[in-house]
N, C-alpha and C. Protein backbone atom coordinates (compact mmCIF):
# COMPACT_ATOMS: atom_id res chain seq x y z
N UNK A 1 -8.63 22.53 -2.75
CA UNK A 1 -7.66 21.75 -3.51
C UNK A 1 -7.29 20.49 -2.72
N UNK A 2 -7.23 19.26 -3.65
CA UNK A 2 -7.05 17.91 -3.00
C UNK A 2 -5.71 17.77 -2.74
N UNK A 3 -4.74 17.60 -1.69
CA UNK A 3 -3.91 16.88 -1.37
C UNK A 3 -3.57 15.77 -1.09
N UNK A 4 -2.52 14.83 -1.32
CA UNK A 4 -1.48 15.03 -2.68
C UNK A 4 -2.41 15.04 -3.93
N UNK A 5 -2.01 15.80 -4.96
CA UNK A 5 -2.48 15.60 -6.34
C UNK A 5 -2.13 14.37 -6.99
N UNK A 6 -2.99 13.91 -8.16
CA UNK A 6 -3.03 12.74 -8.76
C UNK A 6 -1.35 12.80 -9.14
N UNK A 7 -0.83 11.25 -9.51
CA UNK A 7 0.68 11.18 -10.03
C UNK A 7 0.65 9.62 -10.40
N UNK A 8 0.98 9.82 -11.41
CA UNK A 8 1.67 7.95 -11.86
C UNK A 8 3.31 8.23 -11.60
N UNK A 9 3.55 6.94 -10.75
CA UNK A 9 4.90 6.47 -10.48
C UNK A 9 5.74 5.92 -11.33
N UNK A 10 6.34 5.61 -12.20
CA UNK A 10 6.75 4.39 -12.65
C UNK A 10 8.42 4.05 -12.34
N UNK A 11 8.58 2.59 -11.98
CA UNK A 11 9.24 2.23 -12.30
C UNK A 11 9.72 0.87 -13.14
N UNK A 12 10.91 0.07 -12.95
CA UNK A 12 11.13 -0.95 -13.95
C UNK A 12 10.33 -1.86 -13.43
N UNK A 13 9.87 -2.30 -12.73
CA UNK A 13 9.09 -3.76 -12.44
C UNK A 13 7.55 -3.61 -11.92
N UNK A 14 7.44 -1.94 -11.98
CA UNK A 14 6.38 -2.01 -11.63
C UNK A 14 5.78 -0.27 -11.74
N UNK A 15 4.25 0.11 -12.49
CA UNK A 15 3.98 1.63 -12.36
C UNK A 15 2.50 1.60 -11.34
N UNK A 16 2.78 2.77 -10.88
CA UNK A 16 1.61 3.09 -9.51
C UNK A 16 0.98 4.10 -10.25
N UNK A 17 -0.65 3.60 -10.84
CA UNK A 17 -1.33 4.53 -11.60
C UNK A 17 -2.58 5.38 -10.63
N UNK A 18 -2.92 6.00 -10.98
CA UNK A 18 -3.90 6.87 -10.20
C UNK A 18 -5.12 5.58 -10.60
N UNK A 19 -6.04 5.32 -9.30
CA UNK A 19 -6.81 4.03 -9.47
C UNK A 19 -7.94 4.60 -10.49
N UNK A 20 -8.37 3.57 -11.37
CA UNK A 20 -9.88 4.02 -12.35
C UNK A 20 -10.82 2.74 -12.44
N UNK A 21 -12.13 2.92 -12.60
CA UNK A 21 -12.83 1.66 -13.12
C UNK A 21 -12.03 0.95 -14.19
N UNK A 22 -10.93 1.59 -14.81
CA UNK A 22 -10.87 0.82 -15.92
C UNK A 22 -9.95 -0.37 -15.76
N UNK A 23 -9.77 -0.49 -14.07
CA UNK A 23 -8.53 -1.32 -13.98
C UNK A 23 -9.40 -2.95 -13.20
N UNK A 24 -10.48 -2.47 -13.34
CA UNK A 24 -11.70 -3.20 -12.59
C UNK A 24 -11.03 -4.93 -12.68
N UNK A 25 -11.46 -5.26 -14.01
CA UNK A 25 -11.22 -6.73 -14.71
C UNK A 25 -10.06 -6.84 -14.09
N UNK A 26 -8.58 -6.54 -14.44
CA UNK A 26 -7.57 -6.85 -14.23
C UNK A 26 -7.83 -7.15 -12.50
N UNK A 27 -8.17 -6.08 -11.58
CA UNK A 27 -8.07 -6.47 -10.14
C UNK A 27 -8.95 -7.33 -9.51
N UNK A 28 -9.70 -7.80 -10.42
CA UNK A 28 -10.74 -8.89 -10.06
C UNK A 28 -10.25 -9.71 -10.10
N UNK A 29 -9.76 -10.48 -11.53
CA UNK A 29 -9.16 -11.44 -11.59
C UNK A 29 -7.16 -11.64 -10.88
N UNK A 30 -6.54 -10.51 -10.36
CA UNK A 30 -5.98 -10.26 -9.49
C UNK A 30 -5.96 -11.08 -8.25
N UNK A 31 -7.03 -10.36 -7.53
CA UNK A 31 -7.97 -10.81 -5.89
C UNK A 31 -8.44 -12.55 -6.08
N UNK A 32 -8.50 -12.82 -7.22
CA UNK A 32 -8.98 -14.58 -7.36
C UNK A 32 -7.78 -15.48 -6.92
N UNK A 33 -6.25 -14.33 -7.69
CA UNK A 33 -5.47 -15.80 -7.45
C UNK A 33 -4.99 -15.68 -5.78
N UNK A 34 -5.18 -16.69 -5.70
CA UNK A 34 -4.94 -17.00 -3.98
C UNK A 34 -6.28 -16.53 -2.90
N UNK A 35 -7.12 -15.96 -3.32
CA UNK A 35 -8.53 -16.65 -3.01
C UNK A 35 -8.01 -14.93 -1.64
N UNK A 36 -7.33 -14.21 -2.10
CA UNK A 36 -6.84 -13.18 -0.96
C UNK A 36 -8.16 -12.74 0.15
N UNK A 37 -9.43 -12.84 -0.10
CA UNK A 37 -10.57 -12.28 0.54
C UNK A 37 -10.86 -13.45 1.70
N UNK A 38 -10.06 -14.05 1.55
CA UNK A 38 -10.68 -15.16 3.22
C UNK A 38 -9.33 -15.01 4.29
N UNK A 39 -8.27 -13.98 3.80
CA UNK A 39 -7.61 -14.35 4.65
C UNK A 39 -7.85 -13.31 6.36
N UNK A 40 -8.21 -14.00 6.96
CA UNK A 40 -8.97 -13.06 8.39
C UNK A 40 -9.09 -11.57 8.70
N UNK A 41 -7.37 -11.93 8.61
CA UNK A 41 -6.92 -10.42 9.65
C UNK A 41 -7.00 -9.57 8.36
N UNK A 42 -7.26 -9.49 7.22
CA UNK A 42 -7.34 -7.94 6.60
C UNK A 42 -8.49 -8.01 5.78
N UNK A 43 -8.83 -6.72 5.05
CA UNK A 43 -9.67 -6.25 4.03
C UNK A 43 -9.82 -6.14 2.98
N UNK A 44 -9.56 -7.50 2.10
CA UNK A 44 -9.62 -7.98 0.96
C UNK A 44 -11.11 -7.91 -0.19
N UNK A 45 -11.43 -7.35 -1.11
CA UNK A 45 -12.34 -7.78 -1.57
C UNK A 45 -12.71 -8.93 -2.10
N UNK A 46 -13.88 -9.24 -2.76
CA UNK A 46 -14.09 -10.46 -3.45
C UNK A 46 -14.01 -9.99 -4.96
N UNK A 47 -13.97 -11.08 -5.92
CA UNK A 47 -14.24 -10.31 -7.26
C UNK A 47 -15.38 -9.45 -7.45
N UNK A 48 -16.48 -10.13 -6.64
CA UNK A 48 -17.82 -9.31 -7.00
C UNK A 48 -17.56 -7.84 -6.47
N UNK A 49 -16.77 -7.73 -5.56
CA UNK A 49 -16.89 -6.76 -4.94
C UNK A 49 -15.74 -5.90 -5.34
N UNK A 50 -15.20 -6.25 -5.93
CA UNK A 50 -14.24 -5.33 -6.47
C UNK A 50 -14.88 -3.96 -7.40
N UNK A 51 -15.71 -3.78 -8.00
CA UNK A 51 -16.53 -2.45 -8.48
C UNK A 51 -16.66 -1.34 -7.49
N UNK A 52 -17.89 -2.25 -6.44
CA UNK A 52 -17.81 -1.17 -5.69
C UNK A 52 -16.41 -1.11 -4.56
N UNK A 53 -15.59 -1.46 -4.37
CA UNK A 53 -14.39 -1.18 -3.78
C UNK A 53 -13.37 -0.53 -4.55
N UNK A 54 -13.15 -0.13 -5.61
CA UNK A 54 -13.15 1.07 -6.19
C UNK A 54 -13.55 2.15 -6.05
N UNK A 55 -14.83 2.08 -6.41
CA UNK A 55 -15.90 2.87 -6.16
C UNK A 55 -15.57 4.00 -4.43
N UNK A 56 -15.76 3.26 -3.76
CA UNK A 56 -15.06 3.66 -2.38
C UNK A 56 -14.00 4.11 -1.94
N UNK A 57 -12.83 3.63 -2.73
CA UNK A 57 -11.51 4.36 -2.50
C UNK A 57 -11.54 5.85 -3.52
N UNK A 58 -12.42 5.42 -4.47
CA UNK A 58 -12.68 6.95 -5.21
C UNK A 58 -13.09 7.70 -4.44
N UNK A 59 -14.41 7.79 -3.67
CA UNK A 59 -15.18 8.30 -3.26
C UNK A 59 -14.37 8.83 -1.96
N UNK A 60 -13.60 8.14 -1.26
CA UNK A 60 -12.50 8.56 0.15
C UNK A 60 -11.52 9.86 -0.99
N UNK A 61 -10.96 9.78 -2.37
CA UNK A 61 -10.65 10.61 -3.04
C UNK A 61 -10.93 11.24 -3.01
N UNK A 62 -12.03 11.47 -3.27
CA UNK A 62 -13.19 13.12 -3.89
C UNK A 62 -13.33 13.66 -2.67
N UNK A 63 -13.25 12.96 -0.88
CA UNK A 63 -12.93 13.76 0.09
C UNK A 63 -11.93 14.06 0.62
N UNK A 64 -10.74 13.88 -0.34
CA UNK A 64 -9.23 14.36 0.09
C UNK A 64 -8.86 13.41 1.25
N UNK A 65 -9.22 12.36 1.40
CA UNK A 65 -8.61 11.39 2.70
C UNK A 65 -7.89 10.10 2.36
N UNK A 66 -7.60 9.74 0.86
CA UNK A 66 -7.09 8.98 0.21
C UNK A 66 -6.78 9.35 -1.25
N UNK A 67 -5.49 8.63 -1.41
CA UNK A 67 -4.92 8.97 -2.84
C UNK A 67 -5.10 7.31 -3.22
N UNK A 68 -5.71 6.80 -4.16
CA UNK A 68 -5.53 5.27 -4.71
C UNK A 68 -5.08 4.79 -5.66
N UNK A 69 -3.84 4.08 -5.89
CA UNK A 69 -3.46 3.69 -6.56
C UNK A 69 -3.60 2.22 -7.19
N UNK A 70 -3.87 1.83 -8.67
CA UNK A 70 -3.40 0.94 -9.04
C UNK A 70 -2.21 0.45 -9.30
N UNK A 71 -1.88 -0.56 -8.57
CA UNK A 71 -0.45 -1.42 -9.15
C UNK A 71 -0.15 -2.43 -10.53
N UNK A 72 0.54 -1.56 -11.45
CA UNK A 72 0.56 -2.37 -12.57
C UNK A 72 1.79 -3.29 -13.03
N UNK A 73 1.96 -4.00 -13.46
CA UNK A 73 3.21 -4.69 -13.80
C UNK A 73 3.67 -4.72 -15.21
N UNK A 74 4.98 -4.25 -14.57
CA UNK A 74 5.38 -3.07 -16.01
C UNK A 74 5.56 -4.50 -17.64
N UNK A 75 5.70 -5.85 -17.04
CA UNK A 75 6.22 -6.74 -17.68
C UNK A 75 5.06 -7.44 -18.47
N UNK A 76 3.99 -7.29 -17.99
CA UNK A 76 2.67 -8.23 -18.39
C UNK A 76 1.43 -6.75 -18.60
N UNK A 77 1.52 -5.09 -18.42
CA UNK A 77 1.03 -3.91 -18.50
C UNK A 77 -0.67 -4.57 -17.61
N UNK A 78 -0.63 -5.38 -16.60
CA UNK A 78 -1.88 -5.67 -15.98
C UNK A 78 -1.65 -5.11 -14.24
N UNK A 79 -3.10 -4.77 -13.59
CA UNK A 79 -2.71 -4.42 -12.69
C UNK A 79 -2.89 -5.33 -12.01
N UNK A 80 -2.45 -5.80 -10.76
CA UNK A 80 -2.12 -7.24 -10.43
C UNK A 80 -2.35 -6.55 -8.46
N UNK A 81 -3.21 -5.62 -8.20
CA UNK A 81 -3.16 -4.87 -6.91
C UNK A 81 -3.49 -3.60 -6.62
N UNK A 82 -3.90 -3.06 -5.54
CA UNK A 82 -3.69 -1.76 -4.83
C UNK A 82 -2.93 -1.57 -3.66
N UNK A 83 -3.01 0.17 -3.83
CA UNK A 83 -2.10 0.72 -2.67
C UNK A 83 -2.81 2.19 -2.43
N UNK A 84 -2.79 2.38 -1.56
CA UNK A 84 -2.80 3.90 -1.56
C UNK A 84 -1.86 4.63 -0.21
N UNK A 85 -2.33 5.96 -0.10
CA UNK A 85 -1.86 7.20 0.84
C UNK A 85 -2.89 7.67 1.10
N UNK A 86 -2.95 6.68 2.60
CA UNK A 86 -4.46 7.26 3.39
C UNK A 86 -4.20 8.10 4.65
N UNK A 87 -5.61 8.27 5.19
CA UNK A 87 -4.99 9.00 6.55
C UNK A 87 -3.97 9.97 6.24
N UNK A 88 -4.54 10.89 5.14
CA UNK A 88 -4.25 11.92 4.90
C UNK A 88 -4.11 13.08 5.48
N UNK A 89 -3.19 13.85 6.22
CA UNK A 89 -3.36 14.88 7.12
C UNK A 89 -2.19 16.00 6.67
N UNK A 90 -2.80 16.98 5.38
CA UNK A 90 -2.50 17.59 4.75
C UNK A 90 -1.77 18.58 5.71
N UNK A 91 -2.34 19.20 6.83
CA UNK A 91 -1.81 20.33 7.47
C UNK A 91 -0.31 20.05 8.12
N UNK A 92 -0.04 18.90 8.61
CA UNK A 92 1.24 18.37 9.10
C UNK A 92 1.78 17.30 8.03
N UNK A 93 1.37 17.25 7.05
CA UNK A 93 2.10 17.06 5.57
C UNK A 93 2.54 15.21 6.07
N UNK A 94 2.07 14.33 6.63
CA UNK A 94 1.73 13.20 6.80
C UNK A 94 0.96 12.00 6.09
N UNK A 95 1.38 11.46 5.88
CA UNK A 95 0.20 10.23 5.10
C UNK A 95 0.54 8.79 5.77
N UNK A 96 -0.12 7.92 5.19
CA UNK A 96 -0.26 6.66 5.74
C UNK A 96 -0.22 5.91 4.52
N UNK A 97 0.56 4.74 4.25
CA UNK A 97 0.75 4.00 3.37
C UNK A 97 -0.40 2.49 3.57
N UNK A 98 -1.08 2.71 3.23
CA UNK A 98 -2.02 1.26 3.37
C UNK A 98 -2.82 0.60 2.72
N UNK A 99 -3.78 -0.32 2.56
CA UNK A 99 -4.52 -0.66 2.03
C UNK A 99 -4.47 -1.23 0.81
N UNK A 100 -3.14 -2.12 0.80
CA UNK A 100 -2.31 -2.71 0.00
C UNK A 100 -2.63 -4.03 -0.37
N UNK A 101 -2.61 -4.48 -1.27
CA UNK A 101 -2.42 -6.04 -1.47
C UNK A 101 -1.68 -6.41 -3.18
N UNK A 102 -1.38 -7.29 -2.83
CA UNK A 102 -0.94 -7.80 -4.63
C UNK A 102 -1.70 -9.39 -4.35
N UNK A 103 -1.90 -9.76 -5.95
CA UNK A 103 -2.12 -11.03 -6.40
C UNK A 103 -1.22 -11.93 -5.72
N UNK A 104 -1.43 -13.14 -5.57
CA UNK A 104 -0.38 -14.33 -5.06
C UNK A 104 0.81 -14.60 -5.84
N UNK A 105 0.77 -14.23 -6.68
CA UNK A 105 2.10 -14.86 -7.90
C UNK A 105 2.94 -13.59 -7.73
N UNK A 106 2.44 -12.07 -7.48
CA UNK A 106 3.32 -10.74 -7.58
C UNK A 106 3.71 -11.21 -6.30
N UNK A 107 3.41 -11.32 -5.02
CA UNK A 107 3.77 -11.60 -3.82
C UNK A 107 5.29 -12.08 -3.60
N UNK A 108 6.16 -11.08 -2.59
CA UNK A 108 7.47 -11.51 -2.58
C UNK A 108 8.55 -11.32 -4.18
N UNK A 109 8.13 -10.72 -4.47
CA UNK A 109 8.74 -10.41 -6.17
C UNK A 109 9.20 -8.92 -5.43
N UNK A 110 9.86 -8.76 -6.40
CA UNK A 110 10.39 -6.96 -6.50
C UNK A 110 9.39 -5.86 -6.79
N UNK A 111 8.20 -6.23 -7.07
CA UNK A 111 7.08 -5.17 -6.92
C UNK A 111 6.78 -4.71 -5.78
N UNK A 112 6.46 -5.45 -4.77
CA UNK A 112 6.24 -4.53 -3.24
C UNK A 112 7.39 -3.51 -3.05
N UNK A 113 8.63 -4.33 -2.94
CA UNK A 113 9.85 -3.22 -2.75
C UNK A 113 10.08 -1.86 -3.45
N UNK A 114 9.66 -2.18 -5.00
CA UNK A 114 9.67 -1.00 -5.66
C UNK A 114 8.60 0.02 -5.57
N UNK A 115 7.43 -0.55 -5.32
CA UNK A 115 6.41 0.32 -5.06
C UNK A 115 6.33 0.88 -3.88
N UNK A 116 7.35 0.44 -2.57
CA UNK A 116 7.20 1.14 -1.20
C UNK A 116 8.36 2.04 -1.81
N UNK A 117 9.31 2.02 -2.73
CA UNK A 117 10.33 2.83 -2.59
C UNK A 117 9.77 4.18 -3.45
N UNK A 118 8.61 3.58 -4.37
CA UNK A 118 8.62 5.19 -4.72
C UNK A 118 7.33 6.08 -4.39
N UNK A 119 6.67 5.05 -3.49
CA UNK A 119 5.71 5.91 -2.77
C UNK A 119 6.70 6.50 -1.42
N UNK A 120 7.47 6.04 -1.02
CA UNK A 120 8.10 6.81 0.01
C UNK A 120 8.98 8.05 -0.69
N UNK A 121 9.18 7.35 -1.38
CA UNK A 121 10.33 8.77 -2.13
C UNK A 121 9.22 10.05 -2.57
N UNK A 122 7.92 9.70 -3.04
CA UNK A 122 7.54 10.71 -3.36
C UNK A 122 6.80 11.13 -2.45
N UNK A 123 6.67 10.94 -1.34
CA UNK A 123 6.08 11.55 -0.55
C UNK A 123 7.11 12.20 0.25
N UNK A 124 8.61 11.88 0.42
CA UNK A 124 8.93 12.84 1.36
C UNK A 124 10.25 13.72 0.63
N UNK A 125 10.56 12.87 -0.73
CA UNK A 125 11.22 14.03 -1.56
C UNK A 125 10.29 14.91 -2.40
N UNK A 126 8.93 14.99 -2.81
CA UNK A 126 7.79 15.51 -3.51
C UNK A 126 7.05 16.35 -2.58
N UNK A 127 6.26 15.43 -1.58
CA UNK A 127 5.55 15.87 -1.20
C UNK A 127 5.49 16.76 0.43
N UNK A 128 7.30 17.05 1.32
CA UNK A 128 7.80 16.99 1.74
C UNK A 128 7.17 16.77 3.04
N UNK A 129 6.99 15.15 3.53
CA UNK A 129 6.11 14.64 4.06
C UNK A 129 7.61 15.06 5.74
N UNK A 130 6.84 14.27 6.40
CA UNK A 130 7.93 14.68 8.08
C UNK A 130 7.82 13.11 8.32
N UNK A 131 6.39 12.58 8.00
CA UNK A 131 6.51 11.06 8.45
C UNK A 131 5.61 10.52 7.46
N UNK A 132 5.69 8.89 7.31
CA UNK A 132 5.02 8.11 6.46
C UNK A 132 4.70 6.99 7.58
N UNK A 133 3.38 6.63 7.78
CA UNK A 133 3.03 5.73 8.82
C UNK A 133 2.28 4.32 8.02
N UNK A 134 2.11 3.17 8.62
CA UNK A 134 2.13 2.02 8.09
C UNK A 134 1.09 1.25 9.16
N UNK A 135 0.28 0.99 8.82
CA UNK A 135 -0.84 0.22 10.28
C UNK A 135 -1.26 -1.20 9.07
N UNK A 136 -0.94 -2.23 10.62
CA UNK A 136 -1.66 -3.49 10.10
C UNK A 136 -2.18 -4.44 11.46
N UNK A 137 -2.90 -5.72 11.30
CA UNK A 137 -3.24 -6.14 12.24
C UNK A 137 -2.34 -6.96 13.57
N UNK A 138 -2.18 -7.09 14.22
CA UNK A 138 -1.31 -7.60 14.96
C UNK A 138 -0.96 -9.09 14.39
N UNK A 139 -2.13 -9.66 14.41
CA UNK A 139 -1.84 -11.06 13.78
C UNK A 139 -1.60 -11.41 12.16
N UNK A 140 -0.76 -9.98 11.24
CA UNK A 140 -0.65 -9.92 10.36
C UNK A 140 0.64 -9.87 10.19
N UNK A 141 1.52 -11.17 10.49
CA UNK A 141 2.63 -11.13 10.72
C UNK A 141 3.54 -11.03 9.10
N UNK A 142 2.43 -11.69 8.24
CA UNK A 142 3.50 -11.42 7.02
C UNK A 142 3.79 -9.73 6.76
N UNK A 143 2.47 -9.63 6.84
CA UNK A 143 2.53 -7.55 6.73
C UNK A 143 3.84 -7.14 7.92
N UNK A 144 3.65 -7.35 9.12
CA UNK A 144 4.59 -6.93 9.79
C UNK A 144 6.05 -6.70 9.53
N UNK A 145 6.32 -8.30 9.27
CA UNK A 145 8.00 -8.44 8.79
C UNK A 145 8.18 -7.49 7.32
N UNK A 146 7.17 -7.37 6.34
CA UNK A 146 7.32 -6.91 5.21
C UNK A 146 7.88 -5.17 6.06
N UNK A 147 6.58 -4.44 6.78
CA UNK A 147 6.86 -3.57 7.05
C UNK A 147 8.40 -3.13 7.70
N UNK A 148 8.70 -4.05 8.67
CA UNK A 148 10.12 -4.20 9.15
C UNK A 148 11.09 -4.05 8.34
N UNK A 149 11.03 -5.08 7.29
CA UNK A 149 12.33 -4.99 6.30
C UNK A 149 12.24 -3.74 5.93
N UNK A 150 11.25 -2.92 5.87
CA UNK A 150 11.50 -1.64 4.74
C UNK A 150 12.47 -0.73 5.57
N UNK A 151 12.66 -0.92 6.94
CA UNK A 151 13.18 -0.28 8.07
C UNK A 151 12.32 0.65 8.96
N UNK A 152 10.72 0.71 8.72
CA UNK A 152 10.04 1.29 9.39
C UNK A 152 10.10 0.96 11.56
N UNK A 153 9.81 1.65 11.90
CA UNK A 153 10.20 1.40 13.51
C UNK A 153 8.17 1.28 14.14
N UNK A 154 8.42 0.46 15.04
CA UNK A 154 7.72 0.40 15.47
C UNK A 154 7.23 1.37 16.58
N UNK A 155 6.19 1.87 16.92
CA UNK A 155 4.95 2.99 17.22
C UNK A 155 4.59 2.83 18.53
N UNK A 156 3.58 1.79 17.96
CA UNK A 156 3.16 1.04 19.40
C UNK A 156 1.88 0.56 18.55
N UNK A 157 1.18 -0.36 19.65
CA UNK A 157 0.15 -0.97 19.11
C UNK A 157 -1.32 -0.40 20.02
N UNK A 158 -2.44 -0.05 18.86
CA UNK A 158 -3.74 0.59 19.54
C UNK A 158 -4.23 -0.63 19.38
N UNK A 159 -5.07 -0.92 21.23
CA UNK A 159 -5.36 -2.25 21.64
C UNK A 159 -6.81 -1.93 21.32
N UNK A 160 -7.45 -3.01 20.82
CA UNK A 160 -9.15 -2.95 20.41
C UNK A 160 -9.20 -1.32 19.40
N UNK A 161 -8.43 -1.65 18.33
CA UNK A 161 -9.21 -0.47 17.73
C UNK A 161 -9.82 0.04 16.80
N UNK A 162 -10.38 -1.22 15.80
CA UNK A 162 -11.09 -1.56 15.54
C UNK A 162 -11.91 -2.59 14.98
N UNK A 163 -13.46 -2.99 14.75
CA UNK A 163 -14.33 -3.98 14.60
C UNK A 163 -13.82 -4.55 12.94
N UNK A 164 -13.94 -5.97 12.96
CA UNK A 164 -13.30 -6.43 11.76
C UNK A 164 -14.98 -7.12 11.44
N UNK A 165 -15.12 -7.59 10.48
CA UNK A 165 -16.23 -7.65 9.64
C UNK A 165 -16.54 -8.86 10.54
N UNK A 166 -15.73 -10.09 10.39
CA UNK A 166 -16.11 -11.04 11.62
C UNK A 166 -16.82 -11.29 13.16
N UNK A 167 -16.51 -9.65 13.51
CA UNK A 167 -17.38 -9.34 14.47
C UNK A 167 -16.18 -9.56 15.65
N UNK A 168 -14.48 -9.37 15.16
CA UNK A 168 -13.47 -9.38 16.37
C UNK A 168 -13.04 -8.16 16.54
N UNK A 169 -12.09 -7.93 17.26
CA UNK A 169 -11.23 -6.98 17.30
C UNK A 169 -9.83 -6.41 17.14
N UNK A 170 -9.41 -5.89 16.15
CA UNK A 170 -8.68 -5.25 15.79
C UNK A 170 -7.69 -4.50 16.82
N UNK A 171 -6.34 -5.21 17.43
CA UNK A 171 -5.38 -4.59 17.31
C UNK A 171 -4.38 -4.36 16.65
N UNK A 172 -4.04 -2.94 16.49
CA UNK A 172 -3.62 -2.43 15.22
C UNK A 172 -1.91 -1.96 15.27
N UNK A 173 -1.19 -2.61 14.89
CA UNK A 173 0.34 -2.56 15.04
C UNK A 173 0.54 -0.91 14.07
N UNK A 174 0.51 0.20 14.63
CA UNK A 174 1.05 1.31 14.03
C UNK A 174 2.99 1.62 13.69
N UNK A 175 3.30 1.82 12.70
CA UNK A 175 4.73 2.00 12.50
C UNK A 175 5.06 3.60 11.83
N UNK A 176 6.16 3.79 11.74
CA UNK A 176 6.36 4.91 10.62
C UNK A 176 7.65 5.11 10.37
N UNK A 177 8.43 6.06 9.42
CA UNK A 177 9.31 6.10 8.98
C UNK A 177 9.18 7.79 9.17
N UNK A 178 10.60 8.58 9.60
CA UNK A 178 10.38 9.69 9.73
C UNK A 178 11.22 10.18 8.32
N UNK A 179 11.20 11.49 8.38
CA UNK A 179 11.85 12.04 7.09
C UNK A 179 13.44 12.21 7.39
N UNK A 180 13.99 11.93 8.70
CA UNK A 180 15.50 12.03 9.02
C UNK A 180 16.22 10.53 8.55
N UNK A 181 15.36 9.69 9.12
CA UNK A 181 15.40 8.19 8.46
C UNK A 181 15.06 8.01 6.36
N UNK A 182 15.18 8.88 6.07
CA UNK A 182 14.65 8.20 4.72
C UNK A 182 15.87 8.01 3.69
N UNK A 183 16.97 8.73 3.76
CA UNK A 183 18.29 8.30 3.05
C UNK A 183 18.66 7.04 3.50
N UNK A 184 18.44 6.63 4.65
CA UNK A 184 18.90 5.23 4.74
C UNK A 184 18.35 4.27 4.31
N UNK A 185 16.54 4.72 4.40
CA UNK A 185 15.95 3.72 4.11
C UNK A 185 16.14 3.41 2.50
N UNK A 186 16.18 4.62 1.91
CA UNK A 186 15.89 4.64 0.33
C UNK A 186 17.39 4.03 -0.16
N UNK A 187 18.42 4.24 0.67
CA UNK A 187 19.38 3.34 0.32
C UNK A 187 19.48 1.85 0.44
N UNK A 188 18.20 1.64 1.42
CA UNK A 188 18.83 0.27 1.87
C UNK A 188 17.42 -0.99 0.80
N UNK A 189 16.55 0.19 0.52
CA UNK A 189 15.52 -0.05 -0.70
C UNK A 189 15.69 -0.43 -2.22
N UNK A 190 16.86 0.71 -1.68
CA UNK A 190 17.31 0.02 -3.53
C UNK A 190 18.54 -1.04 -3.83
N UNK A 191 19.09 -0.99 -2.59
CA UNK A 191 19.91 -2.57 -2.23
C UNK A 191 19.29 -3.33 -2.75
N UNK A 192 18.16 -3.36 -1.71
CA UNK A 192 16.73 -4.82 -2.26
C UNK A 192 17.00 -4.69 -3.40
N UNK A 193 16.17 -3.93 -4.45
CA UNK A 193 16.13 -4.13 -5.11
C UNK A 193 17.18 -4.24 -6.40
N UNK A 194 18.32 -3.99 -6.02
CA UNK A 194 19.53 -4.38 -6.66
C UNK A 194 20.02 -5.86 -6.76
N UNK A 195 19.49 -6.06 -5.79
CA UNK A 195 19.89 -7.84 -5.55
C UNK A 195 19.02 -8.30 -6.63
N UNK A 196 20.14 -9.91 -7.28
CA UNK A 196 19.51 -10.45 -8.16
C UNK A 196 17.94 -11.45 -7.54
N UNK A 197 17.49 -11.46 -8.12
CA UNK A 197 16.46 -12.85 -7.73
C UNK A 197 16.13 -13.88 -7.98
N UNK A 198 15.76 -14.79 -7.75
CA UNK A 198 15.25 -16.26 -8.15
C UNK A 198 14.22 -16.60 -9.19
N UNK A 199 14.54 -16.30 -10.37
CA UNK A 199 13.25 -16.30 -11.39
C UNK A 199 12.05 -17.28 -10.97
C-alpha cells in the first residue's frame, strides 16, 4: 500500500489535485509565462518537456516516493503549477514538501500560502506527520525567504550535494517544520492569508 494515499485539497484561491496527463496543456503553457526553465538554480521544465515530467513524477508515484500534485486556480479552474510530498519516509511518518513552482503571474499571490497551508495541515493533522522538511538551492534566495516566512527553521546546509544539469554543484539549504511548531505556524498561515491584498 502507497503512502500518503491520493487526496484533492481544496481551498478558496486555490485546489491541490492528484497530478494527471490531463493537466499537461494547462502546465505547459503555465512553465512559458516567465520563461521559468532558464532560471539556474532549480528544475524547471520546458513546455516540450512537460509530458514526460509528468510522466516521472507519476512514475516516482507508482514507487511510493512521491505524492504529485497539480496546482489549480480555483478562479480561472486552470492549473497554473506543481507541488508535491517527496522524500517520502513512510516508517517515521515524514515527507518533504518540494518540487514546486507556479506560473509568473500566480507568483506572490495567495496561492503559495494557501497551498503550503494545506499541504502542511494535511500532513500533520491527516497524515500525523512528526516533521515536514523543505530543501532548496542555496542560491535560491527567493525560495529561501518564501520558506522562512512560512516559519520553517533552518537545518543546515548539505555542501556539494548534488550535480545540477549545468554540470555545478548543488548546495542544498535543508529546513523543516516539526509537528510541536505547527499551531503556530498554521496560525500565523492563515494571518497571511487573511490579510487583504493588492489586486
Amino acid at each position: 500500500m502507497i503512502w500518503p494515499d491520493l487526496v484533492t485539497l481544496s481551498g478558496t484561491h486555490a485546489r491541490l489535485e492528484p497530478l494527471a496527463l490531463r493537466h499537461h496543456d494547462d502546465l505547459a503553457q503555465a512553465v512559458a509565462d516567465g520563461e521559468l526553465w532558464r532560471l539556474w538554480y532549480t528544475r524547471i521544465p520546458t513546455p516540450v518537456e512537460m509530458a514526460g515530467e509528468i510522466e516521472r513524477r507519476l512514475g516516482l508515484r507508482a514507487a511510493g516516493t512521491m505524492l504529485p500534485f497539480a496546482v489549480v486556480e480555483v478562479a480561472s479552474g486552470r492549473a497554473v503549477g506543481m507541488t508535491t510530498y517527496m522524500n517520502i519516509d513512510a516508517s517515521n511518518r515524514r515527507v518533504e514538501i518540494g518540487s514546486t513552482w507556479y506560473r509568473r503571474s500566480a507568483q506572490r499571490s495567495p496561492i503559495n500560502t494557501e497551498c503550503k497551508l494545506m499541504l502542511l495541515g494535511h500532513a500533520f493533522e491527516t497524515l500525523a506527520c512528526i516533521a515536514v522538511e523543505f530543501r532548496t538551492h542555496f542560491f535560491n534566495h527567493q525560495s529561501r525567504q518564501a520558506i522562512e516566512r512560512l516559519g520553517a527553521k533552518l537545518d543546515g546546509v548539505m555542501r556539494n550535494h548534488i550535480h545540477m544539469p549545468d554540470g555545478t554543484l548543488r548546495d542544498t539549504c535543508v529546513y523543516s517544520i516539526i509537528a510541536a511548531e505547527w499551531p503556530t505556524v498554521c496560525r500565523h498561515l492563515s494571518f497571511q492569508l487573511e490579510r487583504p491584498h493588492p489586486a
